[in-house]
PDB file of N, CA and C in Angstrom:
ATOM      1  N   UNK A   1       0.861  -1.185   0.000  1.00  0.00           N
ATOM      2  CA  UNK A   1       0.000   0.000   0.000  1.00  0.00           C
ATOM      3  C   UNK A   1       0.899   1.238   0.000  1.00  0.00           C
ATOM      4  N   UNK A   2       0.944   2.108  -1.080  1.00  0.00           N
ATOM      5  CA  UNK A   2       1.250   3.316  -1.203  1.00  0.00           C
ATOM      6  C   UNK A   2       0.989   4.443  -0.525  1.00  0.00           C
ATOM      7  N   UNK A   3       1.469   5.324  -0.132  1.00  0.00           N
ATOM      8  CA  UNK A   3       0.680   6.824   0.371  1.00  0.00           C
ATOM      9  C   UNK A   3       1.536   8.339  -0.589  1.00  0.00           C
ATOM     10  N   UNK A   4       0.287   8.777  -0.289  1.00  0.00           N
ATOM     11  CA  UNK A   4       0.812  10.522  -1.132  1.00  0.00           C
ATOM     12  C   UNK A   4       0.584  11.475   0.148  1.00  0.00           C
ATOM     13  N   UNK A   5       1.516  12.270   0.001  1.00  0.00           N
ATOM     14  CA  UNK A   5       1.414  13.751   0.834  1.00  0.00           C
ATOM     15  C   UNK A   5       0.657  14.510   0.000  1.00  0.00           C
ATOM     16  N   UNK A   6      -0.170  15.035   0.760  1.00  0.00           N
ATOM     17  CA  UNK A   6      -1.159  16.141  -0.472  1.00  0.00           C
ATOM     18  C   UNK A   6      -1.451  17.419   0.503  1.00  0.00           C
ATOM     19  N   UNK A   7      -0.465  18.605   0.281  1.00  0.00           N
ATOM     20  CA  UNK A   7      -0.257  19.776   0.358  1.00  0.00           C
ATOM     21  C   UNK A   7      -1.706  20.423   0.647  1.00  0.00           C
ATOM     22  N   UNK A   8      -2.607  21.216   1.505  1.00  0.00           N
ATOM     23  CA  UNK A   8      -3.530  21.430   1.709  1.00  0.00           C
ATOM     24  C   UNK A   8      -3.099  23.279   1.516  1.00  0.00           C
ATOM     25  N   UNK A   9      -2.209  23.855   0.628  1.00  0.00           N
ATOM     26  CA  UNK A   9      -2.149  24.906   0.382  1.00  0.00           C
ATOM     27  C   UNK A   9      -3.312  25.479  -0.224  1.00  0.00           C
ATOM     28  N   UNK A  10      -4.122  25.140  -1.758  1.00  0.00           N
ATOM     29  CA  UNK A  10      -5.254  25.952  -1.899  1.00  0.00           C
ATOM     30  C   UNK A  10      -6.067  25.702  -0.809  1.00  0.00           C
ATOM     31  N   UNK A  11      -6.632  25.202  -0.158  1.00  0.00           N
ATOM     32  CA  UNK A  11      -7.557  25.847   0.637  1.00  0.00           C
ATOM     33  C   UNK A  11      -7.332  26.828   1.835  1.00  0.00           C
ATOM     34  N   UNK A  12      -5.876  26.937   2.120  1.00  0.00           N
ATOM     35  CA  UNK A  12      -5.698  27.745   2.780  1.00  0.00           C
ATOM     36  C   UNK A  12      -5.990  29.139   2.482  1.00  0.00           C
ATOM     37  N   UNK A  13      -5.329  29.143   1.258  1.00  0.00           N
ATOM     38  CA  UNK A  13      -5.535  30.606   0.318  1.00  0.00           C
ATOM     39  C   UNK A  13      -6.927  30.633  -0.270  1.00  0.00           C
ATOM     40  N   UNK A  14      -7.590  29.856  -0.708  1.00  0.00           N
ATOM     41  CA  UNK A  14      -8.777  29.527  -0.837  1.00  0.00           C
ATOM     42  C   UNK A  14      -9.841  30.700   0.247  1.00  0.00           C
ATOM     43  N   UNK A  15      -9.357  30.443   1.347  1.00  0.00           N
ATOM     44  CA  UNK A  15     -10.106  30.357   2.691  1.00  0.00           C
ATOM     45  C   UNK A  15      -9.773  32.703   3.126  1.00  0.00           C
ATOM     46  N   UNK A  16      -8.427  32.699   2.601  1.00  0.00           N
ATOM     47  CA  UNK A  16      -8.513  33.893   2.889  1.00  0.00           C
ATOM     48  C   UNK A  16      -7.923  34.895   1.491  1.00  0.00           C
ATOM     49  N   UNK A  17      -9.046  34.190   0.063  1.00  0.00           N
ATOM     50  CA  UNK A  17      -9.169  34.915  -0.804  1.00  0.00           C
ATOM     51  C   UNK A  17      -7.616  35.307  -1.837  1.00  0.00           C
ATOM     52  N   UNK A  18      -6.687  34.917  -1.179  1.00  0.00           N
ATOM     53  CA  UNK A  18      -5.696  35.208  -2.231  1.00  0.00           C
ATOM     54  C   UNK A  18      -5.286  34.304  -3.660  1.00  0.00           C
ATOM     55  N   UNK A  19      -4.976  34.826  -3.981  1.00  0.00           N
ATOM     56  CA  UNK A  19      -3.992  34.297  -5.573  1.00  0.00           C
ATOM     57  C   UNK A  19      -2.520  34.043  -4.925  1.00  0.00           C
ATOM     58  N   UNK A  20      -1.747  33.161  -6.307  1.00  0.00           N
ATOM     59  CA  UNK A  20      -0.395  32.970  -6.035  1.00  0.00           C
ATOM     60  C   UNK A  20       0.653  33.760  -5.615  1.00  0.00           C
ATOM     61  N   UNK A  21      -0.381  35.017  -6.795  1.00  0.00           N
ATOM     62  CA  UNK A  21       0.764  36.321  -6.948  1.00  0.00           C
ATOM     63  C   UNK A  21       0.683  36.944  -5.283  1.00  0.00           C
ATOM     64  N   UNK A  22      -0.278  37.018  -4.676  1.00  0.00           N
ATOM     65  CA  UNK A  22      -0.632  37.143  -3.112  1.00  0.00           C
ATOM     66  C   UNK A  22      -0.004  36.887  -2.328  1.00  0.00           C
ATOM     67  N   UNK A  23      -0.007  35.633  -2.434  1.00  0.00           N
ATOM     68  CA  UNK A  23       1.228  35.304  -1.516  1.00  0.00           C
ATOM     69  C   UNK A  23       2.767  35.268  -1.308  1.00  0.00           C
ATOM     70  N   UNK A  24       2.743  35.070  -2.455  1.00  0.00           N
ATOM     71  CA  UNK A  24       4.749  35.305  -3.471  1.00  0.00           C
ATOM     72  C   UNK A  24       4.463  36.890  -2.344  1.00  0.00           C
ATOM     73  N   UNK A  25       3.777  37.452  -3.062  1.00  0.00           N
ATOM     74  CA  UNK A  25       4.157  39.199  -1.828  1.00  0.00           C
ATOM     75  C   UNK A  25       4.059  39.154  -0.524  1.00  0.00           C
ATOM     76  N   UNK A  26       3.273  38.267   0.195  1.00  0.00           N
ATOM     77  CA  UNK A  26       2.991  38.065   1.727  1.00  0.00           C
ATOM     78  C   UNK A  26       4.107  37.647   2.506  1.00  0.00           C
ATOM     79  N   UNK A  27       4.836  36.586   1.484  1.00  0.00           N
ATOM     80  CA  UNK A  27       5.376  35.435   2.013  1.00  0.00           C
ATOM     81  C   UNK A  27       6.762  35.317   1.679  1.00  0.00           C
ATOM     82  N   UNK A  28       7.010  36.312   0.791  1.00  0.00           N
ATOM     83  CA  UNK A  28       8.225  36.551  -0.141  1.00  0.00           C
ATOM     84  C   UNK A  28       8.872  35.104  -0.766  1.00  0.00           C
ATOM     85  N   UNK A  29       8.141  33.909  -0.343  1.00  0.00           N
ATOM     86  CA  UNK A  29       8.485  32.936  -1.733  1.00  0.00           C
ATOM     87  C   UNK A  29       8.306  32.935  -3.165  1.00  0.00           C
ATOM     88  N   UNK A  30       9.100  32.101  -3.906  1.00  0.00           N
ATOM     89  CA  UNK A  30       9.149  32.315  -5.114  1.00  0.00           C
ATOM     90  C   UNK A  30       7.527  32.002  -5.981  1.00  0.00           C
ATOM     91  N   UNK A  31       6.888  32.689  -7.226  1.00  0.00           N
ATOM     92  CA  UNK A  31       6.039  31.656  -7.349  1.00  0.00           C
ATOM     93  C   UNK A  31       6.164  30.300  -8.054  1.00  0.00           C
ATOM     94  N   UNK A  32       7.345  30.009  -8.260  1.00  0.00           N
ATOM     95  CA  UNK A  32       7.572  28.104  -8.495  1.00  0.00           C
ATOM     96  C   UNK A  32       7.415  27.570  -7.322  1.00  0.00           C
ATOM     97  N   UNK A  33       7.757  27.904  -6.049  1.00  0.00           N
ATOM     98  CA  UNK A  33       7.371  27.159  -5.056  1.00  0.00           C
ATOM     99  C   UNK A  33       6.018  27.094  -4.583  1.00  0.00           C
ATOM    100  N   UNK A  34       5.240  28.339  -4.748  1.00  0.00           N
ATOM    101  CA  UNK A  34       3.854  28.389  -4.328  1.00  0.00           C
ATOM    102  C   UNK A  34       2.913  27.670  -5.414  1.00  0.00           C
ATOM    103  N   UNK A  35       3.193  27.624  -6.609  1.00  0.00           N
ATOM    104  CA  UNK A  35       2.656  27.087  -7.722  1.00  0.00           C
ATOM    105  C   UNK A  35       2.691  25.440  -6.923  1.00  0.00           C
ATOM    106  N   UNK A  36       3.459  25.284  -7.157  1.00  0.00           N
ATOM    107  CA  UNK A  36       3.971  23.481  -6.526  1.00  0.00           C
ATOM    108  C   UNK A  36       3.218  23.226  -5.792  1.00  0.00           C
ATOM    109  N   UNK A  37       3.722  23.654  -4.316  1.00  0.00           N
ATOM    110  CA  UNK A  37       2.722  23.503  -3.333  1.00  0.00           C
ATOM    111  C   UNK A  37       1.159  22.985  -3.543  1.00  0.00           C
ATOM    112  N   UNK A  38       1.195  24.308  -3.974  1.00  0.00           N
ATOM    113  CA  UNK A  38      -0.573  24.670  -4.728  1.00  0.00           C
ATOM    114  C   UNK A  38      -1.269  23.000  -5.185  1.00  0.00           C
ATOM    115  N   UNK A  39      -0.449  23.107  -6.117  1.00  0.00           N
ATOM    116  CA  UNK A  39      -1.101  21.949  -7.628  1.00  0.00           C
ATOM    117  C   UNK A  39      -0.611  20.553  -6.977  1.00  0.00           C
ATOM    118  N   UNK A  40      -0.068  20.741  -5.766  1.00  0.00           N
ATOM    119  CA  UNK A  40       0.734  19.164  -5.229  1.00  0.00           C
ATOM    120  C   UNK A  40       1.914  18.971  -6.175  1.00  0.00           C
ATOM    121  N   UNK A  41       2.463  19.518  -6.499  1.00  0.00           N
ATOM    122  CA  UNK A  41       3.769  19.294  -7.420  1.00  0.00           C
ATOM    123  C   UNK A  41       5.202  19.049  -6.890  1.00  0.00           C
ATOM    124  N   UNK A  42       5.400  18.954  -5.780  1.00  0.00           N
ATOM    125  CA  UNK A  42       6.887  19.317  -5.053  1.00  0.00           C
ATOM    126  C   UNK A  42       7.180  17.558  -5.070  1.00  0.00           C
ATOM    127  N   UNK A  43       8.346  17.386  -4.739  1.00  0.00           N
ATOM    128  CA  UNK A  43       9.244  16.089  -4.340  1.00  0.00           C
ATOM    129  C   UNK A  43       9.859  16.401  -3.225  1.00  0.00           C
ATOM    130  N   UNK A  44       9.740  17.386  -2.129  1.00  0.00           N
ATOM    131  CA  UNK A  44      10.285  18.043  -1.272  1.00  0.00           C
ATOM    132  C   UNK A  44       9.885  19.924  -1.142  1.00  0.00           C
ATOM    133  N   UNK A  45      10.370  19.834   0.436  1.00  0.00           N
ATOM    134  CA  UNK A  45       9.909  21.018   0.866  1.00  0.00           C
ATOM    135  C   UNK A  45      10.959  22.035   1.557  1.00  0.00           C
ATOM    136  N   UNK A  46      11.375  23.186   1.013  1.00  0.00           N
ATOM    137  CA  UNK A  46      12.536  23.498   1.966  1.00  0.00           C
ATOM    138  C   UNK A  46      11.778  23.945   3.719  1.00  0.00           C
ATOM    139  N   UNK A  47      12.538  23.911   4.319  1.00  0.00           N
ATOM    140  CA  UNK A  47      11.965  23.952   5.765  1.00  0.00           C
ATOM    141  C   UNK A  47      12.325  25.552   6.386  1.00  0.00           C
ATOM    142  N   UNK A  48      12.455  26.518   5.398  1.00  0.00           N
ATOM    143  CA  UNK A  48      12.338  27.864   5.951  1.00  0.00           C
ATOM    144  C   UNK A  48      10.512  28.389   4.576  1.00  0.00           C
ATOM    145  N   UNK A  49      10.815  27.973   3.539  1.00  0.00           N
ATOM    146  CA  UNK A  49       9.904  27.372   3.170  1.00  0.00           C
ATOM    147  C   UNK A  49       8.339  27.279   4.031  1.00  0.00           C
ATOM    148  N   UNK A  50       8.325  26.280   4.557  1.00  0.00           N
ATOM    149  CA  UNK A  50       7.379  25.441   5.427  1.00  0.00           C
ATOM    150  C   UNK A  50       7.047  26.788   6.215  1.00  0.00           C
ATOM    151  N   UNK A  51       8.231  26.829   7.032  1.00  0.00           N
ATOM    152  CA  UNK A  51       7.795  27.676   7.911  1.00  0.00           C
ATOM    153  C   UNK A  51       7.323  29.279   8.086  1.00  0.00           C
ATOM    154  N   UNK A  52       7.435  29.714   6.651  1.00  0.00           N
ATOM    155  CA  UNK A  52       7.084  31.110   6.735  1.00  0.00           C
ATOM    156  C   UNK A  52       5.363  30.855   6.303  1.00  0.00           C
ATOM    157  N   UNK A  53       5.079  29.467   5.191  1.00  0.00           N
ATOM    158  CA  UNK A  53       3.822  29.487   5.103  1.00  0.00           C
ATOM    159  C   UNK A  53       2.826  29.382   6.428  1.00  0.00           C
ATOM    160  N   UNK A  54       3.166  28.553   7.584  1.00  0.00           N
ATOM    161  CA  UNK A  54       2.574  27.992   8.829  1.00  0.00           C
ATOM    162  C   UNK A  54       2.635  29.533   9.617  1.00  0.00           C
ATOM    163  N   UNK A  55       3.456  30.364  10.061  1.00  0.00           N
ATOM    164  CA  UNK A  55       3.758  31.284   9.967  1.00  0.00           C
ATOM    165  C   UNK A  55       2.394  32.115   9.715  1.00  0.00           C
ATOM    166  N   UNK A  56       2.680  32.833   8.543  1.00  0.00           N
ATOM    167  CA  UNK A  56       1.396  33.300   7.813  1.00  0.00           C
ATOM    168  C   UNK A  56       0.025  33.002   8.014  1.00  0.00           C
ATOM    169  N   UNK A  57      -0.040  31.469   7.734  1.00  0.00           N
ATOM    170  CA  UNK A  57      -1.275  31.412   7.983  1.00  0.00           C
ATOM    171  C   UNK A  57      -1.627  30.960   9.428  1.00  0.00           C
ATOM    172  N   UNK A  58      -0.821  30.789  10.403  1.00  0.00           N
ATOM    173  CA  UNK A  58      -1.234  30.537  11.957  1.00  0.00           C
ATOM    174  C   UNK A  58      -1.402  29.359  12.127  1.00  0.00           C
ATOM    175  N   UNK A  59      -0.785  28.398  11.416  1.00  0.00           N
ATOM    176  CA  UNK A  59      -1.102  26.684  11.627  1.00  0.00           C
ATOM    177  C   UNK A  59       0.140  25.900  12.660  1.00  0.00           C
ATOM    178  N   UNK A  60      -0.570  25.726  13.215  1.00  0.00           N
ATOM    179  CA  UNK A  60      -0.255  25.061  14.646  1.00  0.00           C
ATOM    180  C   UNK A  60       0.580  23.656  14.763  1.00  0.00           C
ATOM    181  N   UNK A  61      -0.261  23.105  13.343  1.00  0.00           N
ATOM    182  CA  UNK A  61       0.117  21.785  13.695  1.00  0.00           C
ATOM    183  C   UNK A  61       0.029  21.097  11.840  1.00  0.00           C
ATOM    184  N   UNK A  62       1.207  20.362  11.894  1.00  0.00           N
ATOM    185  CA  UNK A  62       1.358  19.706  10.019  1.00  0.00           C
ATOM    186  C   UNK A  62      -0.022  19.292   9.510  1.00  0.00           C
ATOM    187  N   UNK A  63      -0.503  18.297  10.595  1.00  0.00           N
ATOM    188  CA  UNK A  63      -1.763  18.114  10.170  1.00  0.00           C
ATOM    189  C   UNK A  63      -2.759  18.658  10.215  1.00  0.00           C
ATOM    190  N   UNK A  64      -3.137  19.804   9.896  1.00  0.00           N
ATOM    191  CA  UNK A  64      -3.489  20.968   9.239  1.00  0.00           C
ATOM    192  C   UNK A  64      -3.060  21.470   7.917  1.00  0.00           C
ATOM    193  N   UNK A  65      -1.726  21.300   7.619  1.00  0.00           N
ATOM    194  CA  UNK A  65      -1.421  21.680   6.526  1.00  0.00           C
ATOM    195  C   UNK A  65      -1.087  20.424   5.180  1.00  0.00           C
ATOM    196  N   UNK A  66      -1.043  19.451   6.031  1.00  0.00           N
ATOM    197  CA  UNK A  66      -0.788  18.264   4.672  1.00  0.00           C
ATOM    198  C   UNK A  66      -1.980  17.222   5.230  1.00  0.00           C
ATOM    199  N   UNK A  67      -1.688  15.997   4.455  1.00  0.00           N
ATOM    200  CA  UNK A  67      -2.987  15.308   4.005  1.00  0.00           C
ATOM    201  C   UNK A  67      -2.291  13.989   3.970  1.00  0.00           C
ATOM    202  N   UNK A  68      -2.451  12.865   4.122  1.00  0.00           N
ATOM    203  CA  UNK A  68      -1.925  11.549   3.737  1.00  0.00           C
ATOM    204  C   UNK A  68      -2.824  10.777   3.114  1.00  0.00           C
ATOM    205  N   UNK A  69      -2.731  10.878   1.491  1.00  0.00           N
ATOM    206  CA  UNK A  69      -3.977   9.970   1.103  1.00  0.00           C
ATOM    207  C   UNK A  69      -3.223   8.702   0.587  1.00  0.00           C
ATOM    208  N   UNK A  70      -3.907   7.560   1.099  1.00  0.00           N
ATOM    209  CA  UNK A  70      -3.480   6.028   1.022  1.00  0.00           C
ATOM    210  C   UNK A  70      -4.416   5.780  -0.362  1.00  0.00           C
ATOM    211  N   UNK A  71      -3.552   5.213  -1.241  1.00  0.00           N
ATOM    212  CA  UNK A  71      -3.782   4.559  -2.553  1.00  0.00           C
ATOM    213  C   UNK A  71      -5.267   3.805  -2.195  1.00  0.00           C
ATOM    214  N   UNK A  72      -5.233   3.000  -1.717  1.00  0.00           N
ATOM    215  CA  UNK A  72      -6.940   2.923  -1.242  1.00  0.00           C
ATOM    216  C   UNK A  72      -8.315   4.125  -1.426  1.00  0.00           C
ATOM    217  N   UNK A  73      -7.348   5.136  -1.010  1.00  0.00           N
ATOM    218  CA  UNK A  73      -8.448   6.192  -0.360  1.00  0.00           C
ATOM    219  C   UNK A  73      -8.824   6.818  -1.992  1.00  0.00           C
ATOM    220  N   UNK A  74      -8.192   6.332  -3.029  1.00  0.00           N
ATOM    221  CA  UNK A  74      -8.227   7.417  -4.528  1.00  0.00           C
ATOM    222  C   UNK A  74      -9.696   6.964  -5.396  1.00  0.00           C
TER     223      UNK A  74
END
């Protein structure tokens, strides 16, 4: 049995109305990294990265921000 990490970034931004370009300015990441995030695209995460998004948006805890969906669950 397989598992995927699945990035719960749009709904964050989702939730308080911004675009990519939004956050690239909020957050001063690049938008290749926020794009990624976004669409689930990454193979890795840098960890200053991580932390300016959690940061920003006030998330407490990973699971809040990612997802573990088991090949089952698709």
């Amino acid at each position: 049995m397989g598992r995927e990490l699945k990035c719960n970034l749009d709904q964050f931004m989702a939730s308080k109305g911004l675009t990519q370009l939004d956050l690239k300015r909020e957050t001063g990441l690049s938008p290749i990294t926020v794009r990624a995030l976004q669409n689930n695209r990454f193979s890795r995460i840098d960890k200053a990265s991580l932390e300016k998004l959690l940061d920003f948006f006030e998330v407490d805890s990973l699971d809040q921000f990612f997802t573990i969906i088991h090949n089952e669950d698709r």
